[in-house]
PDB file of N, CA and C in Angstrom:
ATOM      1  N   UNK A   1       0.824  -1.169   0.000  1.00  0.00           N
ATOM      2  CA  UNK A   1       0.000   0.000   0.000  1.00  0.00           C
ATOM      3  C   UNK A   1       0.879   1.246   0.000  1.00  0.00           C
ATOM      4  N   UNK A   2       0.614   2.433  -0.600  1.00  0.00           N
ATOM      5  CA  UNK A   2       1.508   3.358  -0.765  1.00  0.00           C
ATOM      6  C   UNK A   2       1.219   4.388   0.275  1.00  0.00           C
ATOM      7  N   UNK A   3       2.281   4.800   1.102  1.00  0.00           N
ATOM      8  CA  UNK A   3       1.911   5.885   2.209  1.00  0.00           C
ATOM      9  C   UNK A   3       1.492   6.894   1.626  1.00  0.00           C
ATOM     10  N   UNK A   4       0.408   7.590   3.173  1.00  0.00           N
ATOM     11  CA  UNK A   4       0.198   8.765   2.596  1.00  0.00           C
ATOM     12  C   UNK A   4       0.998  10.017   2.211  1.00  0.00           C
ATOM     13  N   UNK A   5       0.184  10.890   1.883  1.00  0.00           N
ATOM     14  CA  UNK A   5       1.307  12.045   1.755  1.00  0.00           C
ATOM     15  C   UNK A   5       1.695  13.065   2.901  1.00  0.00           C
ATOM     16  N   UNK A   6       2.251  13.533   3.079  1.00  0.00           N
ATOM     17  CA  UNK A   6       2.561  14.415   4.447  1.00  0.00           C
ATOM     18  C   UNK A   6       1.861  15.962   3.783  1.00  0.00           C
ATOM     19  N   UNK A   7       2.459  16.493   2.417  1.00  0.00           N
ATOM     20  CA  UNK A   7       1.912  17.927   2.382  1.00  0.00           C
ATOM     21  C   UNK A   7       1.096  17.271   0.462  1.00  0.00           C
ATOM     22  N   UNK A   8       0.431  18.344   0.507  1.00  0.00           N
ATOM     23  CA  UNK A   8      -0.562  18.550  -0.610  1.00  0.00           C
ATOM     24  C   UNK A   8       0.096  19.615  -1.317  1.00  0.00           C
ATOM     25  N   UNK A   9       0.301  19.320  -2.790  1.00  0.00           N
ATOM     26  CA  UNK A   9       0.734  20.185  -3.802  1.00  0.00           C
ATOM     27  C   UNK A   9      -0.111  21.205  -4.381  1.00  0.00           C
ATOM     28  N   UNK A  10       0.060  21.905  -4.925  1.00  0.00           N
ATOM     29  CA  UNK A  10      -0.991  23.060  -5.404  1.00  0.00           C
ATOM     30  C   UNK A  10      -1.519  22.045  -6.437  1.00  0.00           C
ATOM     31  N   UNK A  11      -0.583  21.548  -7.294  1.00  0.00           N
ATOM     32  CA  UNK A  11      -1.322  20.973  -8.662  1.00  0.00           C
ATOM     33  C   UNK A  11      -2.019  19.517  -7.880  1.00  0.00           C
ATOM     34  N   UNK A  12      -1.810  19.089  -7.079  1.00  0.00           N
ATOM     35  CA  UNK A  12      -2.562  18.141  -6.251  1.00  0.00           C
ATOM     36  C   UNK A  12      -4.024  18.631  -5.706  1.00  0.00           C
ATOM     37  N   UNK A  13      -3.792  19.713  -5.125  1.00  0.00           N
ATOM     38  CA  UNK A  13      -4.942  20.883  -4.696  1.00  0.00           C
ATOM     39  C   UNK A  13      -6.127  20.771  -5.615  1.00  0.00           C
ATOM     40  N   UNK A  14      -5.458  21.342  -7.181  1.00  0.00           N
ATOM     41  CA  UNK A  14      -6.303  22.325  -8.471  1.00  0.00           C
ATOM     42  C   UNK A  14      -7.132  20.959  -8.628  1.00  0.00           C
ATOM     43  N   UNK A  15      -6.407  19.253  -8.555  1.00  0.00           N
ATOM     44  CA  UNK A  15      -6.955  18.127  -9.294  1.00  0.00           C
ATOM     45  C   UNK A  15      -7.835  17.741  -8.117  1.00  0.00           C
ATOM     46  N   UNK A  16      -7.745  18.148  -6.902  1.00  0.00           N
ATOM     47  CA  UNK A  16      -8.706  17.558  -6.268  1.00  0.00           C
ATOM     48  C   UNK A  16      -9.814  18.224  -6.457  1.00  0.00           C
ATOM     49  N   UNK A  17      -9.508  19.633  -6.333  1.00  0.00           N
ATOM     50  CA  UNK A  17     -10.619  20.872  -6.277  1.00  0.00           C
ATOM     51  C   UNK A  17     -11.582  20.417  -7.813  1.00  0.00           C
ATOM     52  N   UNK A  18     -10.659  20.225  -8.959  1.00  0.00           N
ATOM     53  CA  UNK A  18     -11.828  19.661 -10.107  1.00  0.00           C
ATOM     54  C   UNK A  18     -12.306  18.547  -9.863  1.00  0.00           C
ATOM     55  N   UNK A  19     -11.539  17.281  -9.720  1.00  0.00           N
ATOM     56  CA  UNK A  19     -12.455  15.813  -9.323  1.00  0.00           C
ATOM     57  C   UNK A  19     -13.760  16.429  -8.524  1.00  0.00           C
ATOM     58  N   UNK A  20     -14.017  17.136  -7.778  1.00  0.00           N
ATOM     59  CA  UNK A  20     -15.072  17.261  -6.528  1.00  0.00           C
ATOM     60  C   UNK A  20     -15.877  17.954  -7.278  1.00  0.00           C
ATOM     61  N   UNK A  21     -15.333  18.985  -8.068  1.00  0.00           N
ATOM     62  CA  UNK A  21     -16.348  20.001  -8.898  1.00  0.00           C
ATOM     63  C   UNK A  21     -16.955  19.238 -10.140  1.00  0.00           C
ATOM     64  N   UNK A  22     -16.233  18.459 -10.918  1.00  0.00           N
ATOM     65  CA  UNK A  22     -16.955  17.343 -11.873  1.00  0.00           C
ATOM     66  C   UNK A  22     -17.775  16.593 -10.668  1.00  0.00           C
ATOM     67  N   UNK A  23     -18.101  16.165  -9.939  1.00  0.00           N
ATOM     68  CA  UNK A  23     -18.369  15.324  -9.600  1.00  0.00           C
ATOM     69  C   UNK A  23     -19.904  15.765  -8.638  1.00  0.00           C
ATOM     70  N   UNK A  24     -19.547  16.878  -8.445  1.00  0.00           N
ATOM     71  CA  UNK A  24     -20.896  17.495  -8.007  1.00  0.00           C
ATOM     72  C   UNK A  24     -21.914  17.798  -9.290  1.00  0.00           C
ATOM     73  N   UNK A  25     -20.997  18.249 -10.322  1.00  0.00           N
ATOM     74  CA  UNK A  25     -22.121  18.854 -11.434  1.00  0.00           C
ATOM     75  C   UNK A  25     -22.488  17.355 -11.839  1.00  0.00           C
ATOM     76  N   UNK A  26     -22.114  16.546 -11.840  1.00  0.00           N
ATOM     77  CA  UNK A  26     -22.633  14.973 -11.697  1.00  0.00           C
ATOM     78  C   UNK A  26     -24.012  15.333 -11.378  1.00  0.00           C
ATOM     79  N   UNK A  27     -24.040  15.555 -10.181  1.00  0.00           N
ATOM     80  CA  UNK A  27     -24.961  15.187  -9.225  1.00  0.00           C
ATOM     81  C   UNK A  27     -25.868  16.222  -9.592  1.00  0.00           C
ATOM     82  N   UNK A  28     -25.185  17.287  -9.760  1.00  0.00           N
ATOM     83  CA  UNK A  28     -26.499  18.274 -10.064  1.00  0.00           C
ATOM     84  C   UNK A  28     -26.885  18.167 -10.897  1.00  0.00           C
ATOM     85  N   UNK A  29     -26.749  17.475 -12.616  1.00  0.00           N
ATOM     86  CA  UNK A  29     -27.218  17.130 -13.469  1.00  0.00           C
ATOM     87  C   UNK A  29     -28.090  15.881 -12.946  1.00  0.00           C
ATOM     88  N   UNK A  30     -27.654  15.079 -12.327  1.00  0.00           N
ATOM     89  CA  UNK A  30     -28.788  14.002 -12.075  1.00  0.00           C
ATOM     90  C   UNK A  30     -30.146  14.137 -11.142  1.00  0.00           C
ATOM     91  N   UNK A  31     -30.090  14.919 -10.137  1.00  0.00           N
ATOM     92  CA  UNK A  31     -30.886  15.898  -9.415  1.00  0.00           C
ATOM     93  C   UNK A  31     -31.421  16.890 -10.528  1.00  0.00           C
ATOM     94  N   UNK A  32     -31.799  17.714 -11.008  1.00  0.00           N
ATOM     95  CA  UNK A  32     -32.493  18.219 -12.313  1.00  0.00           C
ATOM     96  C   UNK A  32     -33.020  17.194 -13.363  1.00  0.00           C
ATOM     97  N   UNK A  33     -32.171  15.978 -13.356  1.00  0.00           N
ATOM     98  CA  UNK A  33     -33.341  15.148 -14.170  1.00  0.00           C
ATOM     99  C   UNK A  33     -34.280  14.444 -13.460  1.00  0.00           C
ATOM    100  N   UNK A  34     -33.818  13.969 -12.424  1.00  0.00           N
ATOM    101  CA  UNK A  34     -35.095  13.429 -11.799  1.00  0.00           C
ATOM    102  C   UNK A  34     -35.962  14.565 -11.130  1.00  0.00           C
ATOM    103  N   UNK A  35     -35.523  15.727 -11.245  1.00  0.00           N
ATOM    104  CA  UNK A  35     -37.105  16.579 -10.751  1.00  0.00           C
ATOM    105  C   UNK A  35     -37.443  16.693 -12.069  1.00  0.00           C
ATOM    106  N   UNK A  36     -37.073  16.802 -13.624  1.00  0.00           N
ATOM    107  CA  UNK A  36     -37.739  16.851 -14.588  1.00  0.00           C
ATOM    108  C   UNK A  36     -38.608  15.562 -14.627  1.00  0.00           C
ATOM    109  N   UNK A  37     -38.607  14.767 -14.243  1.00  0.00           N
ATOM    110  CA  UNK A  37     -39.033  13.078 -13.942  1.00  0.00           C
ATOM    111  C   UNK A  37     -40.659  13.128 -13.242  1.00  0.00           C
ATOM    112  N   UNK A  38     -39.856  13.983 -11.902  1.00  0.00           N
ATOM    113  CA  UNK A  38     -40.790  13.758 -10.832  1.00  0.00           C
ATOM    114  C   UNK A  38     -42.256  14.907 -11.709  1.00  0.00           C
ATOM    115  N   UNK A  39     -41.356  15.915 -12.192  1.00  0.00           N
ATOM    116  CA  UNK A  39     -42.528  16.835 -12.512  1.00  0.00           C
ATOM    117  C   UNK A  39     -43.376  16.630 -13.562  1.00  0.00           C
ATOM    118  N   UNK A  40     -42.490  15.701 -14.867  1.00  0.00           N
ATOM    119  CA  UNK A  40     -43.566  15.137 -15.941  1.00  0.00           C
ATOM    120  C   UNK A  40     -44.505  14.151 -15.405  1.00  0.00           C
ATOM    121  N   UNK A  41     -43.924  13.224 -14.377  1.00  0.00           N
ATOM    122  CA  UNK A  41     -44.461  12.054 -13.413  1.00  0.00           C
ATOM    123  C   UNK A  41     -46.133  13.002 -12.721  1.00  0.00           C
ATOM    124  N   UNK A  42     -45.834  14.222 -11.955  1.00  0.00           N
ATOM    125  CA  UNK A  42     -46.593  14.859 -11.497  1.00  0.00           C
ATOM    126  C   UNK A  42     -47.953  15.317 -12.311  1.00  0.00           C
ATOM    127  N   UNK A  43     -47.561  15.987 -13.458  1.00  0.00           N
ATOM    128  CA  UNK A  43     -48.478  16.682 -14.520  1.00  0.00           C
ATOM    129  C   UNK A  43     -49.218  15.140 -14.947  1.00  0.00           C
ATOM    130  N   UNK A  44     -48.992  14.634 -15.183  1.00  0.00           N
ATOM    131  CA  UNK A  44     -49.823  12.730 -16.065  1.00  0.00           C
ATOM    132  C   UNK A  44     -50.330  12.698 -14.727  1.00  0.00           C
ATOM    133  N   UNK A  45     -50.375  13.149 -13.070  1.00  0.00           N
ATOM    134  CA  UNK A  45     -50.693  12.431 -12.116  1.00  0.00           C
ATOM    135  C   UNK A  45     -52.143  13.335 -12.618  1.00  0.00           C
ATOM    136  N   UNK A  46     -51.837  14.777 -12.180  1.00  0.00           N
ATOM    137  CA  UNK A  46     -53.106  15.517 -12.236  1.00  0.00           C
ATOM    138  C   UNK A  46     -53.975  14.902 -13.424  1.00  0.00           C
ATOM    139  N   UNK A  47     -53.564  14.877 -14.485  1.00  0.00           N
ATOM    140  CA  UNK A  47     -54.316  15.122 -15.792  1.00  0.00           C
ATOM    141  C   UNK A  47     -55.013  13.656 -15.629  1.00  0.00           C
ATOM    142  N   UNK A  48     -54.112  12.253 -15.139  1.00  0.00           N
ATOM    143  CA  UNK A  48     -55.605  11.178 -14.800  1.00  0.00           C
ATOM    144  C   UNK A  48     -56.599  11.916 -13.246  1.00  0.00           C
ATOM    145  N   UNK A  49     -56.136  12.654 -12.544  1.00  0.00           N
ATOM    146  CA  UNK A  49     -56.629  12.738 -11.613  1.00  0.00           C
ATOM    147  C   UNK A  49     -58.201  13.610 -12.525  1.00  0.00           C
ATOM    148  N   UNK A  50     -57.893  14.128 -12.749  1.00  0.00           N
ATOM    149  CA  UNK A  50     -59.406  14.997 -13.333  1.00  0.00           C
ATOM    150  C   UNK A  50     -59.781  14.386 -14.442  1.00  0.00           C
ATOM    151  N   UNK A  51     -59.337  13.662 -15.011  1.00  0.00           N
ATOM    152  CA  UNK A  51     -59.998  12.518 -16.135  1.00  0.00           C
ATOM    153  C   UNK A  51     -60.982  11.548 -15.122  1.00  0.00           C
ATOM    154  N   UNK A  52     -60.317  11.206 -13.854  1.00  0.00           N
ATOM    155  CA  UNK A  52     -60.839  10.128 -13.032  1.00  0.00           C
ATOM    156  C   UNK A  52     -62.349  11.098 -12.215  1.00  0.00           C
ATOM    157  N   UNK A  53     -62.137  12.433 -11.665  1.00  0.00           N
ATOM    158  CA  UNK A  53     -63.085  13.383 -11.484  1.00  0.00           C
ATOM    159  C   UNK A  53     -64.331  13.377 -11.812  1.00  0.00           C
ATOM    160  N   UNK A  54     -63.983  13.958 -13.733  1.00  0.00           N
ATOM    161  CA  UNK A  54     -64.764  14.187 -14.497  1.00  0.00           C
ATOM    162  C   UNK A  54     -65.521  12.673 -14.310  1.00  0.00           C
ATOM    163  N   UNK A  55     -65.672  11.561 -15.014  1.00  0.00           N
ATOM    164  CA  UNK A  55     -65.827  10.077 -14.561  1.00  0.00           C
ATOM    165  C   UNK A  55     -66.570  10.299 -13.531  1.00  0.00           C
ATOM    166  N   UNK A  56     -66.288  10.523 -12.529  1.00  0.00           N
ATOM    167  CA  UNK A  56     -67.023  10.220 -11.092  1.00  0.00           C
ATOM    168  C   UNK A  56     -68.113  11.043 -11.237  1.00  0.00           C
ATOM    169  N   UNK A  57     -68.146  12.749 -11.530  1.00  0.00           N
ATOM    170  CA  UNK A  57     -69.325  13.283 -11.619  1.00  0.00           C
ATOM    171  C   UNK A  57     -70.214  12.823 -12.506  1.00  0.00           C
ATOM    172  N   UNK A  58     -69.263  12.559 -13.367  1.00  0.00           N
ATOM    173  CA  UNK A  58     -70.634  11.765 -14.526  1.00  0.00           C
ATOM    174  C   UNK A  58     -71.332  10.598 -14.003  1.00  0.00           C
ATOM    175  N   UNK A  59     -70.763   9.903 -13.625  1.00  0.00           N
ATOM    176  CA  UNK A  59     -71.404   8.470 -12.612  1.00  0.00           C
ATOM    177  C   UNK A  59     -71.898   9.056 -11.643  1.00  0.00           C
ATOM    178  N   UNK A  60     -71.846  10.070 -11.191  1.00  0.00           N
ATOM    179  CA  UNK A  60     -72.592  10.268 -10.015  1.00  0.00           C
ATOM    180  C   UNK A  60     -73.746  10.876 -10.757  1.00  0.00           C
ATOM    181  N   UNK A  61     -73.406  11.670 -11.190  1.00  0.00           N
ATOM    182  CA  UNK A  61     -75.114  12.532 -12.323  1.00  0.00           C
ATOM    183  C   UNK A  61     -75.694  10.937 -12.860  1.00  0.00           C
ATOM    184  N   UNK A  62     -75.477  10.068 -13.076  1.00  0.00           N
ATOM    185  CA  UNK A  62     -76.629   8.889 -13.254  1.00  0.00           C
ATOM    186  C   UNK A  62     -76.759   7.991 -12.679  1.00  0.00           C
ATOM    187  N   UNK A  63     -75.906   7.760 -11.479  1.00  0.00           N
ATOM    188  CA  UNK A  63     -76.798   7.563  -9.979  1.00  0.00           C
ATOM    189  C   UNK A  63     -77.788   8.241  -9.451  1.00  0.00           C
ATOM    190  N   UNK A  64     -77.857   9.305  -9.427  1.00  0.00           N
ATOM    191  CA  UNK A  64     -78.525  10.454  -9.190  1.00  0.00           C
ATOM    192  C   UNK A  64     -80.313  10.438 -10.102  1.00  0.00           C
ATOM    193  N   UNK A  65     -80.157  10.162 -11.472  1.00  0.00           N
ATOM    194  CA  UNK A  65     -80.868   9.886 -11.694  1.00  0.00           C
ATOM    195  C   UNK A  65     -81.589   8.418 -11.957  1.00  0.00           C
ATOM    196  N   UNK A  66     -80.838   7.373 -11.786  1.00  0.00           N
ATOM    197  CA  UNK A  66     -81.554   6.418 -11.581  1.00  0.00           C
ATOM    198  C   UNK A  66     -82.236   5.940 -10.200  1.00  0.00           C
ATOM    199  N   UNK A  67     -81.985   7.090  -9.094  1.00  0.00           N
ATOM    200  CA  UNK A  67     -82.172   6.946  -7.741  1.00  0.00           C
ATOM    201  C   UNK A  67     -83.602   8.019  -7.993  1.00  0.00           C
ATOM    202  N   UNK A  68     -84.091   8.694  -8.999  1.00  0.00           N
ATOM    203  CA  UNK A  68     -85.148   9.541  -9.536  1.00  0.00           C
ATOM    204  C   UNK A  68     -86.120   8.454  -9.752  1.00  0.00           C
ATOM    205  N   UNK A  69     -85.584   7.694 -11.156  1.00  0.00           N
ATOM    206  CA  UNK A  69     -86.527   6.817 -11.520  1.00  0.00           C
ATOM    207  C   UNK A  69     -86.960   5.692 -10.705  1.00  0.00           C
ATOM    208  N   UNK A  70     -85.964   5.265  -9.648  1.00  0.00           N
ATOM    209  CA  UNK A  70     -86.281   4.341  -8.846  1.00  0.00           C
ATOM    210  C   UNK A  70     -87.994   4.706  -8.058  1.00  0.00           C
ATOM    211  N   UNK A  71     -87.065   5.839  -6.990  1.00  0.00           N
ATOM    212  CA  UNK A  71     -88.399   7.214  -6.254  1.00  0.00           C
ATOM    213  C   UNK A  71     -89.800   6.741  -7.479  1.00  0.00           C
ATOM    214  N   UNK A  72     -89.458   7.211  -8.369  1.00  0.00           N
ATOM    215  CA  UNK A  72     -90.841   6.955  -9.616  1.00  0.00           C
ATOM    216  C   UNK A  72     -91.465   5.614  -9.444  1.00  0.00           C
ATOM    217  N   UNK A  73     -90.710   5.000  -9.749  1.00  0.00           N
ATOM    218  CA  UNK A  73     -91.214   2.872  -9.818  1.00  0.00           C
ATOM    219  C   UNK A  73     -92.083   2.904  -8.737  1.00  0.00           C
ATOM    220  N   UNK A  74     -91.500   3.460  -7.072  1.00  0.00           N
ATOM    221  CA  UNK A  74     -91.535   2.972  -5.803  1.00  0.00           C
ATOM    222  C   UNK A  74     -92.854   3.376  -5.929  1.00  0.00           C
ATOM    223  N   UNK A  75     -93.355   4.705  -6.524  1.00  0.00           N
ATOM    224  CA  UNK A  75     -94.486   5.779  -6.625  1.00  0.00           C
ATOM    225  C   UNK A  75     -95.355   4.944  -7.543  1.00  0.00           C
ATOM    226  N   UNK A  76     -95.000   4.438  -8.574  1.00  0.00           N
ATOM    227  CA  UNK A  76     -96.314   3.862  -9.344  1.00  0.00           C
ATOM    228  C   UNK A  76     -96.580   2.460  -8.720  1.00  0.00           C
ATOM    229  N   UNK A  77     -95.544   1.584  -8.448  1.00  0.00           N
ATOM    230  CA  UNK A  77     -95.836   0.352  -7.590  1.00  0.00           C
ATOM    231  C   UNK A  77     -96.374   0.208  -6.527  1.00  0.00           C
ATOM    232  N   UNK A  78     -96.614   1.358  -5.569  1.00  0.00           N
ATOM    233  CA  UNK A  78     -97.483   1.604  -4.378  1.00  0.00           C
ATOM    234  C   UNK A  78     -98.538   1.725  -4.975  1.00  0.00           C
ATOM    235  N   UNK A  79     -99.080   2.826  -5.793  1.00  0.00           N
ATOM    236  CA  UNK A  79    -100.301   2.897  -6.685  1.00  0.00           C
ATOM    237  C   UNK A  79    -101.152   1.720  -7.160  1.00  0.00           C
ATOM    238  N   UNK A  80    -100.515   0.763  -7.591  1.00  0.00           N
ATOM    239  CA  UNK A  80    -100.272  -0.253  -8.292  1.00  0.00           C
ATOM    240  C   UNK A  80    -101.188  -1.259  -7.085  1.00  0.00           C
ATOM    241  N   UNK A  81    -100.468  -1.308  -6.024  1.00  0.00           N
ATOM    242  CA  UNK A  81    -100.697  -2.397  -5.339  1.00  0.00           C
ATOM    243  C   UNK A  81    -101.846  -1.861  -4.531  1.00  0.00           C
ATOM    244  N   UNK A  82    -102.197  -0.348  -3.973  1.00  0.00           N
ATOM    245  CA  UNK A  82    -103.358   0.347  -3.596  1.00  0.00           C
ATOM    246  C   UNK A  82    -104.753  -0.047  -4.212  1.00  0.00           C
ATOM    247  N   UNK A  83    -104.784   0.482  -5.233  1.00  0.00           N
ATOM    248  CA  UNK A  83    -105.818   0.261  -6.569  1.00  0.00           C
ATOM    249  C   UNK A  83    -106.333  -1.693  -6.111  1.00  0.00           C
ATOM    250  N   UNK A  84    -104.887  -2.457  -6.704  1.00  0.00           N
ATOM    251  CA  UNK A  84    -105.294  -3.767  -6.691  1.00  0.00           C
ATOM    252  C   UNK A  84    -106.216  -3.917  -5.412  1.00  0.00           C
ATOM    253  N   UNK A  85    -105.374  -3.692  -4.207  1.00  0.00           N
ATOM    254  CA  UNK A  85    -105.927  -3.896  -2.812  1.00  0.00           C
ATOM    255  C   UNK A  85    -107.507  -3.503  -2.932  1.00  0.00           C
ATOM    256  N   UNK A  86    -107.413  -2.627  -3.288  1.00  0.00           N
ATOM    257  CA  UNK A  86    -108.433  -1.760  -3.005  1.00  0.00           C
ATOM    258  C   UNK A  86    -109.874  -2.357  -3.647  1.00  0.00           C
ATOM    259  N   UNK A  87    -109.513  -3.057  -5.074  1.00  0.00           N
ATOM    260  CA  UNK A  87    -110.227  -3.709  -6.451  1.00  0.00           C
ATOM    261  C   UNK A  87    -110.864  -4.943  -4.995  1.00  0.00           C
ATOM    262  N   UNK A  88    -109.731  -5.747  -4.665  1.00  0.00           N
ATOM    263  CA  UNK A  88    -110.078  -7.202  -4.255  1.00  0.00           C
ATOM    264  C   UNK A  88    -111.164  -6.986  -3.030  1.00  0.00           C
ATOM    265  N   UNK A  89    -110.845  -5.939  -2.077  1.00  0.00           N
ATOM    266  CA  UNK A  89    -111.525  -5.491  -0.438  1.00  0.00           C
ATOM    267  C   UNK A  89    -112.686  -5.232  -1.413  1.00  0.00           C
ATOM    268  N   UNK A  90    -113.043  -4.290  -2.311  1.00  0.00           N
ATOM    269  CA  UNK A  90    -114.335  -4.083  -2.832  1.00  0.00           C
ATOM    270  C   UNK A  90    -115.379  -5.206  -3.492  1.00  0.00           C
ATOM    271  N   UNK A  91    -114.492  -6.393  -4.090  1.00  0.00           N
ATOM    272  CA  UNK A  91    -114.869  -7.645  -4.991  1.00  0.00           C
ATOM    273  C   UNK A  91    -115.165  -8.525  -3.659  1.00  0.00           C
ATOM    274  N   UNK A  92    -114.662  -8.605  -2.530  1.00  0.00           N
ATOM    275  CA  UNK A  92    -115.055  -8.990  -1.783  1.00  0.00           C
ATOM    276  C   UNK A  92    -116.170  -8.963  -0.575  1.00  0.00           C
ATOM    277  N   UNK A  93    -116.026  -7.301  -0.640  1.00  0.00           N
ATOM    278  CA  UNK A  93    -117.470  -7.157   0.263  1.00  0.00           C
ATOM    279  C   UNK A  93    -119.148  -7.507  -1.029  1.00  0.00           C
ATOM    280  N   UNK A  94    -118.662  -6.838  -2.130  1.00  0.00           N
ATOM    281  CA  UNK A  94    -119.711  -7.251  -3.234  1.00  0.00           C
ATOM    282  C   UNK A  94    -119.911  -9.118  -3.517  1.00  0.00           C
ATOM    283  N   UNK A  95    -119.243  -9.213  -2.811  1.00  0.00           N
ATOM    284  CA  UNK A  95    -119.737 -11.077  -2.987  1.00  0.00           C
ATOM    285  C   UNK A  95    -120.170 -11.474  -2.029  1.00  0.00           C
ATOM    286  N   UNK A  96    -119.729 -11.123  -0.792  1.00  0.00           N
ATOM    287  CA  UNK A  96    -120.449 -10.887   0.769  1.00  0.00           C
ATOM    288  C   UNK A  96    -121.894 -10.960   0.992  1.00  0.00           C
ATOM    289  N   UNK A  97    -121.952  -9.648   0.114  1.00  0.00           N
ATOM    290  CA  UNK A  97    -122.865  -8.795   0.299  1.00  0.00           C
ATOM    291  C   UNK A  97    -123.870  -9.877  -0.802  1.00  0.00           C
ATOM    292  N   UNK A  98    -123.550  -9.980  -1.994  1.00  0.00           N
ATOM    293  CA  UNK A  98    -124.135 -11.040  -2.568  1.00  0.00           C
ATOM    294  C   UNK A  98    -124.863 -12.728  -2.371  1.00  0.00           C
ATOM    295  N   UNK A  99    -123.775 -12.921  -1.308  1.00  0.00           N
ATOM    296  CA  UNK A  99    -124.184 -14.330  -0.612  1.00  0.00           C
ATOM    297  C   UNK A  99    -125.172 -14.142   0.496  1.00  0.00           C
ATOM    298  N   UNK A 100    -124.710 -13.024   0.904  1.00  0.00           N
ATOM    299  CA  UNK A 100    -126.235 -12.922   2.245  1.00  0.00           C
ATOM    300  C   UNK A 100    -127.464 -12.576   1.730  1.00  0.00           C
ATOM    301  N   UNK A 101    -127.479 -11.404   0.768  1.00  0.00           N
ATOM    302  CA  UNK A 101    -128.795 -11.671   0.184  1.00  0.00           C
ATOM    303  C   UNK A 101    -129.477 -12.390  -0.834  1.00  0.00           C
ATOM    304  N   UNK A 102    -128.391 -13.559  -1.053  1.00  0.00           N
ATOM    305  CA  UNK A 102    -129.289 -14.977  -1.573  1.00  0.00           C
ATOM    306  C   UNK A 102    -130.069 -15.376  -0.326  1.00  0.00           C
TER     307      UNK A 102
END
C-alpha cells in the first residue's frame, strides 16, 4: 500500500478541487433530471386525476338519476298495489254482500 502524503501540492490541490467540482455537477445534473421526472411524473398524475373526477361526476349525475326513476317505480308500484288492494276489499265485500242476500 503506498503511504500517505505528508503535504498537498498546489497541482494536487487544483486536481482535487476539479475531481469534486466534476463530480458534483454529476450530481447536479442528475438531481435536475429526476425533478424533470418527478414533474412530468406529477403533470400525467393531475391530468388522470381529473380525467378520473370528471368520470365520477358523470357516474354520479346517473346515480342520481336512476335513484329519480327508482323514487318513480316505488311511486307507481305503491299505486299499483293500492288500486289492486283496493279492487279485491271491494270484490269482496260485493260477494259478501251477494251471498247474504241470496
Amino acid at each position: 500500500m503506498e503511504a500517505m502524503r505528508e503535504a498537498w501540492t498546489d497541482e494536487r490541490l487544483d486536481d482535487f478541487r476539479a475531481e469534486v467540482n466534476r463530480r458534483f455537477d454529476e450530481v447536479n445534473r442528475r438531481f435536475d433530471r429526476l425533478e424533470r421526472e418527478v414533474k412530468g411524473q406529477r403533470v400525467e398524475m393531475n391530468t388522470r386525476l381529473a380525467e378520473t373526477n370528471a368520470r365520477l361526476d358523470h357516474l354520479s349525475a346517473r346515480v342520481d338519476h336512476l335513484g329519480d326513476r327508482i323514487d318513480g317505480l316505488h311511486l307507481t308500484v305503491q299505486r299499483a298495489l293500492l288500486q289492486v288492494g283496493g279492487g279485491v276489499i271491494v270484490t269482496m265485500i260485493v260477494g259478501f254482500a251477494g251471498i247474504i242476500l241470496t
